[in-house]
N, C-alpha and C. Protein backbone atom coordinates (compact mmCIF):
# COMPACT_ATOMS: atom_id res chain seq x y z
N UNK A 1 -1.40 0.28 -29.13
CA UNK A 1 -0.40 -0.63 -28.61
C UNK A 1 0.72 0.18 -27.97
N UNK A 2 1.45 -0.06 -26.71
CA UNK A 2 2.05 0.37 -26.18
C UNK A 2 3.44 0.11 -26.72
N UNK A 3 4.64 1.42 -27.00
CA UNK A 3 5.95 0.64 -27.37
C UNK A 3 6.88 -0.37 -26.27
N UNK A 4 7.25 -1.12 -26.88
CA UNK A 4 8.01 -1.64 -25.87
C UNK A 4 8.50 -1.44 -25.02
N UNK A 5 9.48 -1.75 -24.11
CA UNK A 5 10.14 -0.81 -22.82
C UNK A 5 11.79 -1.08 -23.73
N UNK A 6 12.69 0.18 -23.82
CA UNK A 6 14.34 0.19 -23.75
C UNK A 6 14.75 -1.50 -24.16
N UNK A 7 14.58 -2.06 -22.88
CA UNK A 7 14.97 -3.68 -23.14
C UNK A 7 14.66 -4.25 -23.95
N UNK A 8 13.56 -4.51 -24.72
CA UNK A 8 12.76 -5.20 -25.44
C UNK A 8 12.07 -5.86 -25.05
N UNK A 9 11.84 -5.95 -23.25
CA UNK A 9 11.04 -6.94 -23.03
C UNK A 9 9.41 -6.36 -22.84
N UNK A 10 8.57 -7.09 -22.73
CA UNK A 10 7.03 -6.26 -22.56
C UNK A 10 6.87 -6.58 -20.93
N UNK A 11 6.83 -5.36 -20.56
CA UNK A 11 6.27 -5.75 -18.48
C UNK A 11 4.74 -5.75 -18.74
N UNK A 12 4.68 -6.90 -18.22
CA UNK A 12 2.78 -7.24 -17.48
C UNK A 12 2.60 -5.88 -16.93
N UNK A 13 1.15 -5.97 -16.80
CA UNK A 13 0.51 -5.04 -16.07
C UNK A 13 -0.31 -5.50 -14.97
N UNK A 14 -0.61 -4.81 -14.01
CA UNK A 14 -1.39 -6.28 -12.40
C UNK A 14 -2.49 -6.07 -13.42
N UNK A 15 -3.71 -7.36 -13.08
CA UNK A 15 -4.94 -6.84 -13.49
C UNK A 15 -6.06 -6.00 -12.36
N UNK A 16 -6.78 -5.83 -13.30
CA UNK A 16 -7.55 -5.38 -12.75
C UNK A 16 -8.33 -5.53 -11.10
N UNK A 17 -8.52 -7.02 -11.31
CA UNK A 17 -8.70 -7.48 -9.93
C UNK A 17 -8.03 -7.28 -8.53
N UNK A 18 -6.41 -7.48 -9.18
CA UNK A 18 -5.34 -7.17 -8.56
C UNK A 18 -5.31 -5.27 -7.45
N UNK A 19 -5.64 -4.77 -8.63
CA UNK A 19 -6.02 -2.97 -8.69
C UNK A 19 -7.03 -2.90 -7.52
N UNK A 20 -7.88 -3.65 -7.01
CA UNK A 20 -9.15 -3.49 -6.96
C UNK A 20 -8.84 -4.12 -5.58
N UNK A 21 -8.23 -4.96 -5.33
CA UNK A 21 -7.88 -5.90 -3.76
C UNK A 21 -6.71 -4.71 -3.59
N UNK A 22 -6.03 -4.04 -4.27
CA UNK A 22 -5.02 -3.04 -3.54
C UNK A 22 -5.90 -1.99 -2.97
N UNK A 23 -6.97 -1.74 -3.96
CA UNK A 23 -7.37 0.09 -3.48
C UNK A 23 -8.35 -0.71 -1.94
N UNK A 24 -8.87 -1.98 -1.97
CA UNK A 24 -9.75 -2.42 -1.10
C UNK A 24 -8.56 -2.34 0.64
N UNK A 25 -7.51 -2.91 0.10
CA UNK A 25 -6.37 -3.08 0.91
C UNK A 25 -6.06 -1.24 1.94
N UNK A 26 -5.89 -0.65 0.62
CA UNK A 26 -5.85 0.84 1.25
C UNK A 26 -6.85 1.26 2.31
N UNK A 27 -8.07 1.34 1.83
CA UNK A 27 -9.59 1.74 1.96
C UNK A 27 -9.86 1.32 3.86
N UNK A 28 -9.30 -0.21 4.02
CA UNK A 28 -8.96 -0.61 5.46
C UNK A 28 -8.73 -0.31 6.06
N UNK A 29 -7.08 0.09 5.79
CA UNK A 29 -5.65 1.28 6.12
C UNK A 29 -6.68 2.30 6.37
N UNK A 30 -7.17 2.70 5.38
CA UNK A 30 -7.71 4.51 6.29
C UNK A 30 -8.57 4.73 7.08
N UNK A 31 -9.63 3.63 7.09
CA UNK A 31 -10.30 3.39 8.40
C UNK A 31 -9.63 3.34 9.66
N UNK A 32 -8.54 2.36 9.45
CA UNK A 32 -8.10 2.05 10.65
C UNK A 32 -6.79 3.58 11.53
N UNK A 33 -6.98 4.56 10.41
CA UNK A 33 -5.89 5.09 10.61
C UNK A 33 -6.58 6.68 10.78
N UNK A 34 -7.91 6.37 11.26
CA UNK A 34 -8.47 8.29 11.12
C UNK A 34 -7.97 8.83 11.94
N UNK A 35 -7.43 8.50 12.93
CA UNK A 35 -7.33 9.35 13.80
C UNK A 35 -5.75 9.67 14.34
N UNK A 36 -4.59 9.12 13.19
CA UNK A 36 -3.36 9.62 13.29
C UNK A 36 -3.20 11.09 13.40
N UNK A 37 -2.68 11.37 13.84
CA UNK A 37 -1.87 12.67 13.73
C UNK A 37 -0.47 12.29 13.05
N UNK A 38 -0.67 13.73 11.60
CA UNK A 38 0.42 13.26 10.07
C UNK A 38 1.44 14.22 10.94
N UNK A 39 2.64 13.78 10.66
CA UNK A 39 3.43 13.25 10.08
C UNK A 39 3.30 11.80 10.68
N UNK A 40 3.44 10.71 10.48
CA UNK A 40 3.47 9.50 11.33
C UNK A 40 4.89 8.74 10.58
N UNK A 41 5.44 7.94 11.54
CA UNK A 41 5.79 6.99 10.97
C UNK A 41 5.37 5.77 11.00
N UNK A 42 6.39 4.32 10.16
CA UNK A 42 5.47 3.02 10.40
C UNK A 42 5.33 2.84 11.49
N UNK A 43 6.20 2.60 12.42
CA UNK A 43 6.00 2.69 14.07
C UNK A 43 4.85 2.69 14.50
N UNK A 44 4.28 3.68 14.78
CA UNK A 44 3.11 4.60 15.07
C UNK A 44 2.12 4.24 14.18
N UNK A 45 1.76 3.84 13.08
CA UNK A 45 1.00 3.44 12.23
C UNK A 45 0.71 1.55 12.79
N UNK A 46 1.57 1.26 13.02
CA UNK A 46 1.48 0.26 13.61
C UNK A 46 0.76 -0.27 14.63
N UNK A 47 2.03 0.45 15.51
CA UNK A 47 1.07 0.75 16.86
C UNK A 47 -0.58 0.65 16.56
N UNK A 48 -0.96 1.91 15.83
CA UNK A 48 -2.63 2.61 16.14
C UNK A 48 -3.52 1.23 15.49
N UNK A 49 -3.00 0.57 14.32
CA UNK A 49 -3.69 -0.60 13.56
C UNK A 49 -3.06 -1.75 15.43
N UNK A 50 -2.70 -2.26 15.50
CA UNK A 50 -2.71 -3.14 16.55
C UNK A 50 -3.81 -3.03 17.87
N UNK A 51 -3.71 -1.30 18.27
CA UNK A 51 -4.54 -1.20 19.52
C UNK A 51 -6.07 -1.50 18.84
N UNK A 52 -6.21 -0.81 17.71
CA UNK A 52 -7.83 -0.65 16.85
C UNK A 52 -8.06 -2.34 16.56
N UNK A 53 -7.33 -3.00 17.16
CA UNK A 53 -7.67 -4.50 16.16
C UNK A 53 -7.77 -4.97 15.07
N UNK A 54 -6.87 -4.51 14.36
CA UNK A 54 -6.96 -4.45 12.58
C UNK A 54 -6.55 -6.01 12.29
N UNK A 55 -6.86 -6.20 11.18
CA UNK A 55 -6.92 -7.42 10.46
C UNK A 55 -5.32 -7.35 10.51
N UNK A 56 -5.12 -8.66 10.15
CA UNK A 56 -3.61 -8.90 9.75
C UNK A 56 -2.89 -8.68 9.10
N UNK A 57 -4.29 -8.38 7.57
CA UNK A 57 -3.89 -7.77 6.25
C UNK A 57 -3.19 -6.26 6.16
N UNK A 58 -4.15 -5.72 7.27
CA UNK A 58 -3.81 -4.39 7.07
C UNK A 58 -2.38 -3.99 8.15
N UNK A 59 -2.32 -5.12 9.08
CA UNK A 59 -0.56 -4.95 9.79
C UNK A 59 0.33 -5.17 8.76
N UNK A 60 0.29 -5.90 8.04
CA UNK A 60 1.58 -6.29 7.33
C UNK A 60 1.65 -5.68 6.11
N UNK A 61 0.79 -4.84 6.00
CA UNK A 61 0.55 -3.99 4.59
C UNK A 61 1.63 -2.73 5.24
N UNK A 62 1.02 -2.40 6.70
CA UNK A 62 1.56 -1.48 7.80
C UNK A 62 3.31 -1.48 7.65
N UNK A 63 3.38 -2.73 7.98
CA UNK A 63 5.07 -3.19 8.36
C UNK A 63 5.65 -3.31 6.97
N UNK A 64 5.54 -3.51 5.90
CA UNK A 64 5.80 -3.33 4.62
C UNK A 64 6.52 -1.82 4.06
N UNK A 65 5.55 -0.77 5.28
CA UNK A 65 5.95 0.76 4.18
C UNK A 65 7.47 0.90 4.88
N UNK A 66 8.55 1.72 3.72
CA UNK A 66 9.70 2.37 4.51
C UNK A 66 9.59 3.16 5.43
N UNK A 67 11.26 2.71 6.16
CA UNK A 67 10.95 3.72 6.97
C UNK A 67 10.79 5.16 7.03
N UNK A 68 10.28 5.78 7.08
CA UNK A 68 10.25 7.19 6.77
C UNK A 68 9.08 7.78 6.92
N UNK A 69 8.84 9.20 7.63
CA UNK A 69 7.45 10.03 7.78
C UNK A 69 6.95 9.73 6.78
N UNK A 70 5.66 9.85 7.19
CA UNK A 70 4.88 10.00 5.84
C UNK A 70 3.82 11.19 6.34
N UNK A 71 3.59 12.35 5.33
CA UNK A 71 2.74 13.25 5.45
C UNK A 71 1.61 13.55 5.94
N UNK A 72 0.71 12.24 5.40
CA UNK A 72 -0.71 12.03 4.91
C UNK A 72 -1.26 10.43 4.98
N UNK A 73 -2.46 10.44 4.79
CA UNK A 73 -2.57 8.97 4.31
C UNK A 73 -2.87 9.20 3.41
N UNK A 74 -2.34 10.00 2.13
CA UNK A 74 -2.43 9.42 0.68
C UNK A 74 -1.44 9.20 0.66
N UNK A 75 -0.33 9.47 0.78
CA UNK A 75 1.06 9.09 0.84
C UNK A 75 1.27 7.48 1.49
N UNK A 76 0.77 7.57 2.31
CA UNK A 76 0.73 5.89 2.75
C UNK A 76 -0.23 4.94 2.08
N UNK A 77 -1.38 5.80 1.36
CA UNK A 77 -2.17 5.03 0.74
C UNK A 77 -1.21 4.56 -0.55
N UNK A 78 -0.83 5.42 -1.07
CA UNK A 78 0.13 5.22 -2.57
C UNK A 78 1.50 4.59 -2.13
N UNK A 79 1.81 4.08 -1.34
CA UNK A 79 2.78 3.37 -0.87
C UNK A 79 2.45 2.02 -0.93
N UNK A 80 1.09 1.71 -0.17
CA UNK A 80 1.05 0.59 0.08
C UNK A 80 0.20 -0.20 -1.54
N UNK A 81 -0.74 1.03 -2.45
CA UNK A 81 -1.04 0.28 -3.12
C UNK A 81 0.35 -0.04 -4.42
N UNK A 82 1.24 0.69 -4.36
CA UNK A 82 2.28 0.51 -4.80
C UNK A 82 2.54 -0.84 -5.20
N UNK A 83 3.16 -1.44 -3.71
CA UNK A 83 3.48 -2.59 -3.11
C UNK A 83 2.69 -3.47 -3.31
N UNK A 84 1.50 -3.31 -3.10
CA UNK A 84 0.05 -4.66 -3.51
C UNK A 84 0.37 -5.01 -5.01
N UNK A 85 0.14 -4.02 -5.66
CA UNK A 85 0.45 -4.13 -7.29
C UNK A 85 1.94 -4.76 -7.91
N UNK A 86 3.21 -4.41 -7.59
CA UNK A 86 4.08 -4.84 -7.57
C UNK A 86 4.34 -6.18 -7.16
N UNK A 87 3.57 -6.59 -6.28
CA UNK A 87 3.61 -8.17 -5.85
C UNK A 87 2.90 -8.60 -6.80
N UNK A 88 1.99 -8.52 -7.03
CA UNK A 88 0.64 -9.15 -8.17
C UNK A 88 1.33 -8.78 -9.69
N UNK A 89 2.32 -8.63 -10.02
CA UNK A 89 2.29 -7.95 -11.33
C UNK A 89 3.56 -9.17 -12.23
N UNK A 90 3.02 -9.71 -12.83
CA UNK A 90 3.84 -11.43 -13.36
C UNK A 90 4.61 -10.30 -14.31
N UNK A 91 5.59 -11.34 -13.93
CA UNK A 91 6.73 -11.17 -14.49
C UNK A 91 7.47 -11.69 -15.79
């Protein structure tokens, strides 16, 4: 059993399913994104998912990350599944 958190309250965890539509969510993202040249920003990440015809899912997953370079696409991958999970995760 996990201890509580400081507050006393217990935070949910996403489930599993949840986990599983994020890493699927990513997996899109890097298809659609082989052929960035890193450092990128969202901008440019944008951009390349719009010209490639990407799903909608994967624009607004796009327009979601801060602004700021990002290295890699694991760095954008762990951004965005971040964010997937954080939405899905009851409160």
């Amino acid at each position: 059993m996990k201890p509580a958190p400081a507050s006393g309250a217990m935070q949910a965890e996403p489930s599993d399913q949840a986990r599983a539509d994020a890493e699927a969510l990513a997996e899109r993202v890097r298809h659609i994104l082989e052929r960035v040249n890193w450092p990128a920003h969202p901008g440019t990440l944008i951009e390349t998912a719009e010209r490639s015809g990407a799903s909608r899912d994967v624009i607004d997953s796009l327009r979601r990350l801060p602004d700021e370079a990002f290295g890699s696409f694991y760095e954008v991958s762990a951004s965005i599944i971040a964010a997937q999970l954080r939405a899905h995760t009851p409160r």
